[in-house]
C-alpha atoms as a PDB file:
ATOM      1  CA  UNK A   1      -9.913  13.491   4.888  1.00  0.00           C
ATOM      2  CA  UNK A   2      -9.858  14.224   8.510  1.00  0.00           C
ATOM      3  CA  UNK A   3     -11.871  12.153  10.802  1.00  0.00           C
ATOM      4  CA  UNK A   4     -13.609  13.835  14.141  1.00  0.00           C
ATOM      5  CA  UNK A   5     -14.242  11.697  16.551  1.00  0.00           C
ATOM      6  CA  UNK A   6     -15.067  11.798  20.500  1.00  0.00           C
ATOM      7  CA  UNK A   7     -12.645   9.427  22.389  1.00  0.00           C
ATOM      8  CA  UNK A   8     -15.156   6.740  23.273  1.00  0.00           C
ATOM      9  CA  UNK A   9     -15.124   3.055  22.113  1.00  0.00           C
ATOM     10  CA  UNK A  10     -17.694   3.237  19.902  1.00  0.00           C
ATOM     11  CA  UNK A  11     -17.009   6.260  18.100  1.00  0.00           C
ATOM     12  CA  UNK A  12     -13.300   5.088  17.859  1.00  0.00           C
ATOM     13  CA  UNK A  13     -14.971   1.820  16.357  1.00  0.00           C
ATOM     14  CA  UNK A  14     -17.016   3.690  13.478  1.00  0.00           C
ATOM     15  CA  UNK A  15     -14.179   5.597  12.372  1.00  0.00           C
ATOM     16  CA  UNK A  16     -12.603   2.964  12.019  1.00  0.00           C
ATOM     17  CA  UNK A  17     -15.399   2.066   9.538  1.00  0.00           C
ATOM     18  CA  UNK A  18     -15.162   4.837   7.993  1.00  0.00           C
ATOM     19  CA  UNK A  19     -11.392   4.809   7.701  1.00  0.00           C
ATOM     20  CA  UNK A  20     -11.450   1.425   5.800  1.00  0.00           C
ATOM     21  CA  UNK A  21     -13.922   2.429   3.246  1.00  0.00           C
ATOM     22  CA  UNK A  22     -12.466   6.124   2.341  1.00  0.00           C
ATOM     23  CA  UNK A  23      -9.096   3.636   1.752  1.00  0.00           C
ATOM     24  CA  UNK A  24     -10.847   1.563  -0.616  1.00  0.00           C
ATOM     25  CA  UNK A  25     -11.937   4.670  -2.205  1.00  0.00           C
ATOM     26  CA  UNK A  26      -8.593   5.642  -2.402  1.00  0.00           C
ATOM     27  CA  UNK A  27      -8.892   8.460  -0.005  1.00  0.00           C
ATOM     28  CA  UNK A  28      -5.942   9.134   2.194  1.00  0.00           C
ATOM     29  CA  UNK A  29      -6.954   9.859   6.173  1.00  0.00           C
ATOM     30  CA  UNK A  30      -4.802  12.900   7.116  1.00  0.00           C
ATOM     31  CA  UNK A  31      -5.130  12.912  10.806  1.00  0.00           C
ATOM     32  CA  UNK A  32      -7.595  12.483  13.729  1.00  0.00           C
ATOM     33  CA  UNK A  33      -9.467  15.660  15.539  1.00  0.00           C
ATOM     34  CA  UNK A  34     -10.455  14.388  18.639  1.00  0.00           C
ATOM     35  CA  UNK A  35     -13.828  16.678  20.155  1.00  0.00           C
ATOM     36  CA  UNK A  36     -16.050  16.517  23.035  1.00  0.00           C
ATOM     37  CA  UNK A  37     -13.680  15.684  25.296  1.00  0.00           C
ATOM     38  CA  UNK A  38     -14.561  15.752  28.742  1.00  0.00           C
ATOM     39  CA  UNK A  39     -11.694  13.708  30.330  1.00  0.00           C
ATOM     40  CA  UNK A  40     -13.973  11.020  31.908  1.00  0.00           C
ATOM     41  CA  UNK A  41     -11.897   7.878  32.920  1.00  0.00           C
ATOM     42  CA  UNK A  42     -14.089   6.072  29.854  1.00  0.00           C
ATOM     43  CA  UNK A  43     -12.371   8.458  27.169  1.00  0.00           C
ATOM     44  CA  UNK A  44      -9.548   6.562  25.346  1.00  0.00           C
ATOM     45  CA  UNK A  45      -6.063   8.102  25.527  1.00  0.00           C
ATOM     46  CA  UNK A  46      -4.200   9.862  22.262  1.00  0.00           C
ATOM     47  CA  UNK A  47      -2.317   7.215  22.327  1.00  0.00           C
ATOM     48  CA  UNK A  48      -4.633   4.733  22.035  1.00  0.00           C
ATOM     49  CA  UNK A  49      -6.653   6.736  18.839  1.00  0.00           C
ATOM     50  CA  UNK A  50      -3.624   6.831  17.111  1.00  0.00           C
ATOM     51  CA  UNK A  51      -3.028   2.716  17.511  1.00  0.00           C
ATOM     52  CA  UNK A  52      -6.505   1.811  16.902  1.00  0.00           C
ATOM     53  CA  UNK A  53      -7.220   4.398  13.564  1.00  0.00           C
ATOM     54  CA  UNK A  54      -3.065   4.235  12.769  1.00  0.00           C
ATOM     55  CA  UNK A  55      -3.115   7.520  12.098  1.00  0.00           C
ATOM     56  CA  UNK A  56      -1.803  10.398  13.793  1.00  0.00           C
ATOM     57  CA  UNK A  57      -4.443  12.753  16.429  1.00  0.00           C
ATOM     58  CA  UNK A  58      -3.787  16.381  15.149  1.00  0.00           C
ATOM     59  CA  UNK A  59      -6.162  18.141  17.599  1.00  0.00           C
ATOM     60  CA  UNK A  60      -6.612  16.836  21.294  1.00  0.00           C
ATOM     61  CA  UNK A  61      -8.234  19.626  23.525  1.00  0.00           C
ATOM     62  CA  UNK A  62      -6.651  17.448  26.689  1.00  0.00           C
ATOM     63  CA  UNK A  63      -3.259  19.035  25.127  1.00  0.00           C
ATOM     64  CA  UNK A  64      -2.884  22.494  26.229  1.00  0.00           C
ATOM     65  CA  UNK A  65      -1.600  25.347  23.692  1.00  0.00           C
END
């Protein structure tokens, strides 16, 4: 499963949620895609998704190609 999220608090803090009860389903996360970013100060970092969800942001549009 891959979860989308926008780097806010409280989006951060449903997939979160949603992390912990895939897991109990035995469903394995498989990265983050982080959208609708907008790089307000507000947004949390890459860094910080990857602490709070432990698992690794695959797609971060901040990141240039």
């Amino acid at each position: 499963m891959l979860l989308v999220v926008n780097p806010e608090f409280t989006a951060i803090t449903d997939a979160l949620k949603t992390k912990i009860v895939a897991e109990r389903f035995g469903v394995k996360v498989l990265g983050v895609v982080m959208n609708k970013v907008t790089k307000a100060d507000f947004e949390m970092s890459r860094s910080e998704v990857e602490e709070i969800l432990e698992a690794k942001v695959l797609v971060d549009p901040r990141r240039s190609s």
